[in-house]
N, C-alpha and C. Protein backbone atom coordinates (compact mmCIF):
# COMPACT_ATOMS: atom_id res chain seq x y z
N UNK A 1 -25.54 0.07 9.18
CA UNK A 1 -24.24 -0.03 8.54
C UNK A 1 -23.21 -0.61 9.50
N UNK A 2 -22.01 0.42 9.79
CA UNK A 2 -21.29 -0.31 11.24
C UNK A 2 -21.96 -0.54 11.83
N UNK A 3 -21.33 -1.86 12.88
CA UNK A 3 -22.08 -2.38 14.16
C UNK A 3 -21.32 -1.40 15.07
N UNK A 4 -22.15 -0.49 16.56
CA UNK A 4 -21.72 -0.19 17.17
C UNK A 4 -20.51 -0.86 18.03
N UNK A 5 -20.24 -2.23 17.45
CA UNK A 5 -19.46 -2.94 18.54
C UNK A 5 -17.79 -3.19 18.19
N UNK A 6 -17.91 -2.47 16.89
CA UNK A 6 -16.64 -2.49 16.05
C UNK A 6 -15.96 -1.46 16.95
N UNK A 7 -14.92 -1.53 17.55
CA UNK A 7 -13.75 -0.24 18.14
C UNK A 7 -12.39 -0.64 17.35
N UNK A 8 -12.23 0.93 17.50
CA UNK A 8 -10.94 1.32 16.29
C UNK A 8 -10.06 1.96 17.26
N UNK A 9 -8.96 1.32 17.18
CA UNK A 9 -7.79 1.65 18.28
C UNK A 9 -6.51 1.24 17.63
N UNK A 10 -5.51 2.11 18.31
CA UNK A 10 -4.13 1.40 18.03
C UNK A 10 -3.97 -0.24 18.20
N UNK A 11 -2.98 0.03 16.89
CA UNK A 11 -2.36 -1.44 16.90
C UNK A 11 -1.60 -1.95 18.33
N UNK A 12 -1.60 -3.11 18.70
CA UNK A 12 -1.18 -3.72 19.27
C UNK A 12 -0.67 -5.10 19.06
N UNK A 13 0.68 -5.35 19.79
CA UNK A 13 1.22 -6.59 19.24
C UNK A 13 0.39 -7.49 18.70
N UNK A 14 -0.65 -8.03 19.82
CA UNK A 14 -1.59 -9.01 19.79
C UNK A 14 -2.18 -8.85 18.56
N UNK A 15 -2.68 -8.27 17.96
CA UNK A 15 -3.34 -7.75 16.61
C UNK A 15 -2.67 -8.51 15.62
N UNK A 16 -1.16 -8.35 15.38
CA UNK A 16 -0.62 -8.85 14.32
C UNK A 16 -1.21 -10.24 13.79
N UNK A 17 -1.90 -10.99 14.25
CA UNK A 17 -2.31 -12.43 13.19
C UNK A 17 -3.18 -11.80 12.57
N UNK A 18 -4.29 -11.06 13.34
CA UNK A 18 -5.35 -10.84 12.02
C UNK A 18 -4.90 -9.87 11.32
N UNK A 19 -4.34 -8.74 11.61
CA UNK A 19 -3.73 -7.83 10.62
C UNK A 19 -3.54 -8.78 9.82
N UNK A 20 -2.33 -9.28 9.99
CA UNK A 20 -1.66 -10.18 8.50
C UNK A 20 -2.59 -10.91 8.09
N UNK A 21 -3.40 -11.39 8.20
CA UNK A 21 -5.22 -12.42 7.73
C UNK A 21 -5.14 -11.37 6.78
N UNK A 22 -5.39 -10.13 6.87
CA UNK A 22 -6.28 -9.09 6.07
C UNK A 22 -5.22 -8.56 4.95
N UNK A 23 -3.96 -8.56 5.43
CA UNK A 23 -3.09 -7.93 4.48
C UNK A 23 -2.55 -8.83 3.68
N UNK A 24 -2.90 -10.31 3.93
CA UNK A 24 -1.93 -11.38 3.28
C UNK A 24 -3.31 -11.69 2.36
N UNK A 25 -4.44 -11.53 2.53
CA UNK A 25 -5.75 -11.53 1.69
C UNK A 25 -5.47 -10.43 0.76
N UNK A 26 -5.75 -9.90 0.91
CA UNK A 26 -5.71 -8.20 0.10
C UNK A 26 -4.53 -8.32 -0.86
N UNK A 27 -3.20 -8.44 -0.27
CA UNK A 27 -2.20 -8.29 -1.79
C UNK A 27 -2.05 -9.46 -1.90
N UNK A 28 -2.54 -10.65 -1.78
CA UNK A 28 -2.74 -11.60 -2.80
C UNK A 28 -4.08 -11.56 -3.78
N UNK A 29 -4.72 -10.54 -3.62
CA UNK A 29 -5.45 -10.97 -4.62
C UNK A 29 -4.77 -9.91 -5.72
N UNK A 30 -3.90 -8.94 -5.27
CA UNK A 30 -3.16 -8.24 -6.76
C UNK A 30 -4.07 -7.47 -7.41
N UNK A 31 -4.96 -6.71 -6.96
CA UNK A 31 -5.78 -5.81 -7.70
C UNK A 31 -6.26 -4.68 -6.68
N UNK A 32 -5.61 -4.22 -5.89
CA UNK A 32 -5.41 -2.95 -4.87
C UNK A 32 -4.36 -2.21 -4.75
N UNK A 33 -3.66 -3.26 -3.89
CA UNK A 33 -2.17 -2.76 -4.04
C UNK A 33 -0.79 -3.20 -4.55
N UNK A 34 0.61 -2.39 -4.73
CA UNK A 34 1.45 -2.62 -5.05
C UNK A 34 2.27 -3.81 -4.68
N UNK A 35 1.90 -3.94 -3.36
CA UNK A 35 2.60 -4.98 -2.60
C UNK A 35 2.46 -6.36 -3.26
N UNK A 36 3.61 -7.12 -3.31
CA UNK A 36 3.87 -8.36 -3.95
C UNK A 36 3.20 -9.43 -3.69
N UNK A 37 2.55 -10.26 -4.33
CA UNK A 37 1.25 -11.11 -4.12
C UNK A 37 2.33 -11.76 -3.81
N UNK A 38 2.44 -12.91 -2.34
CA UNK A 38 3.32 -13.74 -2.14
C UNK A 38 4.14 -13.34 -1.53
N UNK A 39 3.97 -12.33 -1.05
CA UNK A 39 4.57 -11.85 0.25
C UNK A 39 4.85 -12.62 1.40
N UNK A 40 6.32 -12.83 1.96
CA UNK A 40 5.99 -13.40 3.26
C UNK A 40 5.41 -12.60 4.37
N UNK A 41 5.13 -13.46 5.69
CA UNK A 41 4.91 -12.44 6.91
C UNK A 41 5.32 -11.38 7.14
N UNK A 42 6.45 -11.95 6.99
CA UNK A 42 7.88 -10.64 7.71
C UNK A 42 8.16 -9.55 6.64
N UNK A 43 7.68 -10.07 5.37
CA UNK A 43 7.80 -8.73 4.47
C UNK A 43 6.48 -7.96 4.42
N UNK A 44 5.42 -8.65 4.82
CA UNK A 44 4.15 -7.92 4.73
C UNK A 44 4.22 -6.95 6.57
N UNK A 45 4.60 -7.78 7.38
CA UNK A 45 4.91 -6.82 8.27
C UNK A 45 5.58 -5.56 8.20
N UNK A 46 6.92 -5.60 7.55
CA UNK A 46 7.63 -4.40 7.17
C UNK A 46 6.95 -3.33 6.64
N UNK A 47 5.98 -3.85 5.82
CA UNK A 47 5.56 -2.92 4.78
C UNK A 47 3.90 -2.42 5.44
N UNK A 48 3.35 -3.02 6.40
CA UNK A 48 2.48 -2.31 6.57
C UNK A 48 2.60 -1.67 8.09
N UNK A 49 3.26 -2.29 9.10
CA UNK A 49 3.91 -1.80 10.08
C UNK A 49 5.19 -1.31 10.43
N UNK A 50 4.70 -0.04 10.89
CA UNK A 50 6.27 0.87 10.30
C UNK A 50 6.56 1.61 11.40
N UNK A 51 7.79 2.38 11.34
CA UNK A 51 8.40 2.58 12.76
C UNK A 51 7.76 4.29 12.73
N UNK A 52 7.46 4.77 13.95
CA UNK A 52 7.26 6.10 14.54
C UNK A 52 7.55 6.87 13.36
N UNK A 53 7.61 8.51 12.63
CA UNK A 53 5.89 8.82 13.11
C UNK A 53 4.55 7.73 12.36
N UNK A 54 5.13 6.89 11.65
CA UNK A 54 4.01 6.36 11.21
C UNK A 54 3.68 5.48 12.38
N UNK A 55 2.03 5.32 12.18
CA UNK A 55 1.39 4.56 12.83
C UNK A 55 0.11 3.81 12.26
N UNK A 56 -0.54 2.33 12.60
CA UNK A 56 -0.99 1.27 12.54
C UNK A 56 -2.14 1.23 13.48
N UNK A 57 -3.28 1.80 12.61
CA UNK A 57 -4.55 0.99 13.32
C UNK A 57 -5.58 0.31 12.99
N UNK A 58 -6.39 -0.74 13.99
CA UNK A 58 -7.01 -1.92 13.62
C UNK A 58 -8.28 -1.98 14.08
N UNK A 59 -9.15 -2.02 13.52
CA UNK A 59 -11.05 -2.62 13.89
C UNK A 59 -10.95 -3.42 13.76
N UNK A 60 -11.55 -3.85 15.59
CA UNK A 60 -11.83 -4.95 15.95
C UNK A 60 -13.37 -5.19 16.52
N UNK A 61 -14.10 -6.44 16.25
CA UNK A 61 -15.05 -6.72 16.71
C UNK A 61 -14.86 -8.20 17.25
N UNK A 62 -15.52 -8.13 18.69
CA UNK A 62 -15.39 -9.60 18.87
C UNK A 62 -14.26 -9.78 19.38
N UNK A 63 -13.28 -9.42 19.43
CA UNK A 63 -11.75 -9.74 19.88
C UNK A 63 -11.04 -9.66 17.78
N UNK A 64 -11.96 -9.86 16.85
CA UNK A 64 -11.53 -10.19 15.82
C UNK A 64 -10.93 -8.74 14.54
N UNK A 65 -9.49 -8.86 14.22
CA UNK A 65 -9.56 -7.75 13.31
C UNK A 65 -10.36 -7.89 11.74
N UNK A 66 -11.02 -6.84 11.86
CA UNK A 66 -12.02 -6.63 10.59
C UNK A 66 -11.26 -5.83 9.41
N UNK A 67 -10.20 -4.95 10.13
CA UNK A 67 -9.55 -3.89 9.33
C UNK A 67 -8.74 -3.43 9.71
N UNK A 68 -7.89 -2.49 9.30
CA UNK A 68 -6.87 -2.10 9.43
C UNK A 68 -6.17 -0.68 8.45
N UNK A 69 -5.77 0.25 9.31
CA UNK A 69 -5.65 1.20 7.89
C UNK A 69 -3.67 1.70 8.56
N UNK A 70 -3.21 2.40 8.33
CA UNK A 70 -1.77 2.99 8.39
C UNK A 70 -1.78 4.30 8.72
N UNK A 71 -0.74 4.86 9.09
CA UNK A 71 -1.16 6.64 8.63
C UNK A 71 0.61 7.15 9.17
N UNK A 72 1.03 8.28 8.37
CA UNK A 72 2.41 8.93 8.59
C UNK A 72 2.77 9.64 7.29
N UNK A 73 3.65 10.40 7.37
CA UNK A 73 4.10 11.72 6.87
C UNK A 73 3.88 10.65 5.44
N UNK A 74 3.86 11.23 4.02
CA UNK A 74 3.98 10.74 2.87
C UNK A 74 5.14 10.79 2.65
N UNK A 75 6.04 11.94 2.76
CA UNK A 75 7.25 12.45 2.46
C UNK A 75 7.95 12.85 3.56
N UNK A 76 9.40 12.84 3.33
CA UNK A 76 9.93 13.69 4.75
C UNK A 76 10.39 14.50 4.19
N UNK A 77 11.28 15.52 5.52
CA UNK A 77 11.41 16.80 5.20
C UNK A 77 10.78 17.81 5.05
N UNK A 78 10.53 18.49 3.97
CA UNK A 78 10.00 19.62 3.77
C UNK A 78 8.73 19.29 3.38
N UNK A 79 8.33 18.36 3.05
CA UNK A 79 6.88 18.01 2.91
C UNK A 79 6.47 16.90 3.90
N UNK A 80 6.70 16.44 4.91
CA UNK A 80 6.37 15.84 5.79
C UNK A 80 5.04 16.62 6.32
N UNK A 81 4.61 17.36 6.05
CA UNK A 81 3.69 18.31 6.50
C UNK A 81 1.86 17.45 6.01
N UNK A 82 2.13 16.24 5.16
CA UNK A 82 0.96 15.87 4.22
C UNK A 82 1.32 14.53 4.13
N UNK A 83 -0.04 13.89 4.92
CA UNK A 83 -0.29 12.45 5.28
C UNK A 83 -0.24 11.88 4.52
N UNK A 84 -0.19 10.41 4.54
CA UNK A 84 -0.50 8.96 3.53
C UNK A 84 -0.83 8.14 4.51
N UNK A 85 -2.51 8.04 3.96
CA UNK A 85 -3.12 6.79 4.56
C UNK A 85 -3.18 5.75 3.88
N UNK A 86 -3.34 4.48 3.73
CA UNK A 86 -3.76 3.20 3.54
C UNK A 86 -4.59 2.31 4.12
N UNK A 87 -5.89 1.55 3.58
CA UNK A 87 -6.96 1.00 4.26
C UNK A 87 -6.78 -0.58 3.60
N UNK A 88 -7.19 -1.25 4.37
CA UNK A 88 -7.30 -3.11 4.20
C UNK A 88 -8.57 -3.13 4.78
N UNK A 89 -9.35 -3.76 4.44
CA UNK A 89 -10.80 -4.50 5.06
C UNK A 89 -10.70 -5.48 4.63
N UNK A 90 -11.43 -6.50 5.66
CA UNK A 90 -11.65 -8.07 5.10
C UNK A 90 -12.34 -8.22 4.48
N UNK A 91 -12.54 -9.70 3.77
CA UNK A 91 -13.71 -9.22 2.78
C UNK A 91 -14.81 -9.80 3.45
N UNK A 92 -14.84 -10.50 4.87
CA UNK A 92 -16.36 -10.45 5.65
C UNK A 92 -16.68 -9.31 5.69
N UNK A 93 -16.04 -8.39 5.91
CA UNK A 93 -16.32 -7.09 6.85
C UNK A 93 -17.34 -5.92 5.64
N UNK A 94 -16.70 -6.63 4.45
CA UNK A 94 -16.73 -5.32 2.95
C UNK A 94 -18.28 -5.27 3.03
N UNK A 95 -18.96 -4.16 2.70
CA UNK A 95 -19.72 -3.74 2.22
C UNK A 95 -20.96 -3.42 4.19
N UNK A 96 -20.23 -3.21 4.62
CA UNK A 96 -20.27 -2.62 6.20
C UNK A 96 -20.18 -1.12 6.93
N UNK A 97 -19.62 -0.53 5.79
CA UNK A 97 -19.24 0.94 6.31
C UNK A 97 -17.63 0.85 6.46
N UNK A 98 -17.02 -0.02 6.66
CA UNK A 98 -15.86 -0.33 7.58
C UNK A 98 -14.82 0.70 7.34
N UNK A 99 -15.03 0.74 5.86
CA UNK A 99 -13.68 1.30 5.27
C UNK A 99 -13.88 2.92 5.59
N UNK A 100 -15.43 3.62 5.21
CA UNK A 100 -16.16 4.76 5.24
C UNK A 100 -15.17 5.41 6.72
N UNK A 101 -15.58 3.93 7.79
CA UNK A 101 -15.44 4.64 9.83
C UNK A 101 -13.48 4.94 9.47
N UNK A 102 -12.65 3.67 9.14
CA UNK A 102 -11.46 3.79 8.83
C UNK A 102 -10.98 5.01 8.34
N UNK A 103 -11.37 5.55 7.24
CA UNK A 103 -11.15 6.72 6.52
C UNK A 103 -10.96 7.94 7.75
N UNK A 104 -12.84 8.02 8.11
CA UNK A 104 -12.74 8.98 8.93
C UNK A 104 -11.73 9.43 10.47
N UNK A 105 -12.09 8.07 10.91
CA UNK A 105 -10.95 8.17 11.65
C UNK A 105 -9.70 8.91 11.36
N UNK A 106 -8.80 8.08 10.07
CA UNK A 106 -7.37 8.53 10.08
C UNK A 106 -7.23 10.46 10.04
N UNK A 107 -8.66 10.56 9.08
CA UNK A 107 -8.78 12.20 8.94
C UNK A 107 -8.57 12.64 10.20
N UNK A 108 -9.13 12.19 10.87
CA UNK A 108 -9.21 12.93 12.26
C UNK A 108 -7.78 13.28 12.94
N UNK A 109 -7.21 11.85 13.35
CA UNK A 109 -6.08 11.94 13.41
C UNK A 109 -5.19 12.30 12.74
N UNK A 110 -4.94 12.29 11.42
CA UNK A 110 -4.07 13.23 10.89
C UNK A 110 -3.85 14.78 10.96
N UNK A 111 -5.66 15.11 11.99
CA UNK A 111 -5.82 16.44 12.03
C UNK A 111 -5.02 16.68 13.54
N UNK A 112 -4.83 16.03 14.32
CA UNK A 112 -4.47 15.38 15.30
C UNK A 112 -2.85 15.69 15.59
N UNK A 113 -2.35 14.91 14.49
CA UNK A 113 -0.99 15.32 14.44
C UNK A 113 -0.56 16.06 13.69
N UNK A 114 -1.34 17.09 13.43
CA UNK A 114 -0.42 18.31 12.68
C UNK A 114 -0.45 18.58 11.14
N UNK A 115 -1.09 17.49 10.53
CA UNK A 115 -0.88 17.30 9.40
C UNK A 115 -1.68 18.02 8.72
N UNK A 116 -1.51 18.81 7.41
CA UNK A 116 -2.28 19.81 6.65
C UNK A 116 -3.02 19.29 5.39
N UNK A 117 -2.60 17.90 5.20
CA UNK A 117 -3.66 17.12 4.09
C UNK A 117 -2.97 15.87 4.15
N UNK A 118 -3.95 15.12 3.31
CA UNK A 118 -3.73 13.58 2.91
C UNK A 118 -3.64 13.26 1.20
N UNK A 119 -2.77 12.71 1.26
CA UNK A 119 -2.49 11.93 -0.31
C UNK A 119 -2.49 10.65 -0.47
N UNK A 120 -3.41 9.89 -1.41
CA UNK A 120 -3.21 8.56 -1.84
C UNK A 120 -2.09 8.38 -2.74
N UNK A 121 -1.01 7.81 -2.97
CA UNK A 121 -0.08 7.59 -3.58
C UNK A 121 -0.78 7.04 -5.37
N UNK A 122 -1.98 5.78 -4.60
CA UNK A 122 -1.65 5.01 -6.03
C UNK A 122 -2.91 3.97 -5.74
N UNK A 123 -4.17 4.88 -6.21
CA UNK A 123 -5.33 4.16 -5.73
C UNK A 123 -5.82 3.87 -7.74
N UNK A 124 -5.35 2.44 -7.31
CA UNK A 124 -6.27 1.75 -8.74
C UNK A 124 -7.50 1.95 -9.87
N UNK A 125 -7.21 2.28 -10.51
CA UNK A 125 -8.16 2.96 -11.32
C UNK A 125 -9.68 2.13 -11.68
N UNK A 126 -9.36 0.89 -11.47
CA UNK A 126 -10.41 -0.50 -11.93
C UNK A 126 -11.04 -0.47 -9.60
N UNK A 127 -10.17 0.14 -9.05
CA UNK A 127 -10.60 0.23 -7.35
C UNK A 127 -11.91 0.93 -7.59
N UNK A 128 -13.15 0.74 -8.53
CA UNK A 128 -14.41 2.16 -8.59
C UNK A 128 -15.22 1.90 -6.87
N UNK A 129 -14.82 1.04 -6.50
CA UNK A 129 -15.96 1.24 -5.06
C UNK A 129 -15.04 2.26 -4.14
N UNK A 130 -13.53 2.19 -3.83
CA UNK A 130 -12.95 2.95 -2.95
C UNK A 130 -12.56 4.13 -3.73
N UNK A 131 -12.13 4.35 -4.86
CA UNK A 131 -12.94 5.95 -5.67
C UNK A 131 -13.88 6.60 -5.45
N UNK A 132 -15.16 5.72 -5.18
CA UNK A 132 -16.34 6.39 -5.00
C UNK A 132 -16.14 6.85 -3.22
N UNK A 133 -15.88 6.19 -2.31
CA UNK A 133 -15.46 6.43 -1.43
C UNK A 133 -14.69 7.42 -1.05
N UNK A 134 -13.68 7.48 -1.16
CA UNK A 134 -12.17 8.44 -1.48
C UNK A 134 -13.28 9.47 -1.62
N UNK A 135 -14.13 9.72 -3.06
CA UNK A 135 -14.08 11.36 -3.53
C UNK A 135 -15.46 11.83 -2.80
N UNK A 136 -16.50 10.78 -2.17
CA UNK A 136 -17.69 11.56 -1.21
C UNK A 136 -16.78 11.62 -0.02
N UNK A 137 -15.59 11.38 0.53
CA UNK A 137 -14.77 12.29 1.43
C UNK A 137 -14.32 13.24 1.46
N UNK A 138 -14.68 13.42 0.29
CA UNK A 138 -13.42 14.97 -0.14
C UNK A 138 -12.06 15.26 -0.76
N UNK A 139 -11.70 13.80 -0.90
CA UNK A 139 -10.47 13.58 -1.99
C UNK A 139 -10.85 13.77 -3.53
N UNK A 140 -9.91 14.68 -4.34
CA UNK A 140 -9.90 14.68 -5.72
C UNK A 140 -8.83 14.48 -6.03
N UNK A 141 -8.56 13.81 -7.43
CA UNK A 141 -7.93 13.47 -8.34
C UNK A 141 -7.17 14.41 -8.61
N UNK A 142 -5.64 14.28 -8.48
CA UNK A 142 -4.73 15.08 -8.77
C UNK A 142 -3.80 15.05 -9.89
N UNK A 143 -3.71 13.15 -10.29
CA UNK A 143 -3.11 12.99 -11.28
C UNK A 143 -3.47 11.93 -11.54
N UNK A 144 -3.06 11.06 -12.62
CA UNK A 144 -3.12 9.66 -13.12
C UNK A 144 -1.92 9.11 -13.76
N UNK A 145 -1.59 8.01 -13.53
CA UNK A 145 -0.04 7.61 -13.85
C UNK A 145 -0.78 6.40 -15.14
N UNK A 146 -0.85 6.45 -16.48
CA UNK A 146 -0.81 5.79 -17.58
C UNK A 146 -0.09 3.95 -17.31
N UNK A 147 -1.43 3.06 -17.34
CA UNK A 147 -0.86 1.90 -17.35
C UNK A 147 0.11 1.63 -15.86
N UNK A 148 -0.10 2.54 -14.99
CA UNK A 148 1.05 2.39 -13.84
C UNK A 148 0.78 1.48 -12.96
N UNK A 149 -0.28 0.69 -12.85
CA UNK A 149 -0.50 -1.28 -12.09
C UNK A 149 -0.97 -2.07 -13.14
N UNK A 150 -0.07 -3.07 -12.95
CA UNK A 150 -0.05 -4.54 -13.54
C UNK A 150 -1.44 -5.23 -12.52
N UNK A 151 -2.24 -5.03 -13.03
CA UNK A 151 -3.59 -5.68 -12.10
C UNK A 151 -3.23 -7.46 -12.34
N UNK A 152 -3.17 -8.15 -11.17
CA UNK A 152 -3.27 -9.50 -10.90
C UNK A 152 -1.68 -10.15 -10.97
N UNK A 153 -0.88 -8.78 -11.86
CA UNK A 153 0.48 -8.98 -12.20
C UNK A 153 0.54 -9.06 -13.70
N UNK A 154 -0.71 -8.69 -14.55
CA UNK A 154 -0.90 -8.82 -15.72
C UNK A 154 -1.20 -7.56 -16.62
N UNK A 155 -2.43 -7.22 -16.78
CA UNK A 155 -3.18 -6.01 -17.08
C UNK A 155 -2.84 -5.09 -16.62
N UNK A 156 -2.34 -4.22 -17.47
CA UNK A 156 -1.95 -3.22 -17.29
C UNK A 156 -2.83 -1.68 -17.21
N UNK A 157 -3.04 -0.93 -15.99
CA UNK A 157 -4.21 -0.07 -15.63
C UNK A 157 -3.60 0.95 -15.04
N UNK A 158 -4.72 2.28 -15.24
CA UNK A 158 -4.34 3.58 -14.79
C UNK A 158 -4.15 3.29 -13.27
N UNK A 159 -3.18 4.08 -12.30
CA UNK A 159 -3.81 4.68 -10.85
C UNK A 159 -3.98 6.04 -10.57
N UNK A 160 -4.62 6.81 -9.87
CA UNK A 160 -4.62 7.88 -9.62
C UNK A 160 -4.34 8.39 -8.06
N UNK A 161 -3.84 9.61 -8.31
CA UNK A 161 -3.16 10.21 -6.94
C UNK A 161 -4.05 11.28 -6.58
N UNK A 162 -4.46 10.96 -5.19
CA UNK A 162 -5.44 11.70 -4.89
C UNK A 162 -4.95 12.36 -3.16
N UNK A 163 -5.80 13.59 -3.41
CA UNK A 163 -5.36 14.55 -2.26
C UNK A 163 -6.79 15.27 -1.94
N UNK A 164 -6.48 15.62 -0.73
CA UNK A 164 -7.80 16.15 0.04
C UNK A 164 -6.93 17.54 1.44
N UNK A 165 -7.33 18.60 1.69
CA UNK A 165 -7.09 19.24 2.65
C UNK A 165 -7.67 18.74 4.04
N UNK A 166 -7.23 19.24 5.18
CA UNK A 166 -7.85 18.26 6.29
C UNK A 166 -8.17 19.50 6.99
């Protein structure tokens, strides 16, 4: 599955081209996430690199990023207590484990910093490979938002909000 040669580490400046390779792939194709197909750089930067406590990390093989996932409080305040991760894989990389090592990782670290669970905000209902994923981790389905993504910017489809204890 993974190649032992893949390492998963903090982001670093240098990172940012392939990050954005993977994130400017991903919400342009409009059937994952919310983010605006046609995004520039600087707005796809904003939105997936974010200031302290959140944090940005990237698999790399080769010198090359394969992936990339996010991780920081979902909420602040009084619920800052319960993570939100987000995962990007390339689509060389897909069907590798990539996303499986990504996942685990952030668990870890979220266990890391304090955090008492993880929530997906708004994982696509037509997403059935990272569903299947998500729930042999230990995430279940907490809710479903009716028609709540315009898939491609068109079709209109369930997402579901999913949570897991850590």
């Amino acid at each position: 599955m993974l190649n032992t040669r893949v390492e998963i580490r903090q982001f670093a400046e240098n990172d940012w081209p392939g990050v954005w390779a993977v994130v400017h792939a991903v919400i342009d194709a409009g059937d994952t996430y919310e983010y605006p197909p046609g995004a520039s750089e600087a707005e796809g930067r904003a939105l997936w690199i974010q200031p302290p406590p959140g944090e940005c990390w990237v698999a790399v093989e080769d010198g090359r990023v394969l992936g990339t996932y996010k991780i920081g409080p979902n909420r602040i305040g009084l619920a800052d207590h319960v993570a939100n991760g987000s995962y990007m894989v390339s689509a060389a990389a897909q069907g590798r484990g990539l996303g499986r090592a990504l996942c685990e990782h952030s668990l870890e670290r979220a266990r890391e910093l304090g955090f008492a669970a993880m929530q997906f905000n708004a994982v696509v209902a037509t997403n059935t490979r990272a569903l299947r994923l998500w729930r042999s981790l230990g995430f279940i389905i907490v809710g479903t938002v009716p028609n709540g993504f315009r898939l491609h910017g068109k079709d209109m489809v369930d997402f579901h909000i999913l949570h897991r204890f850590l």
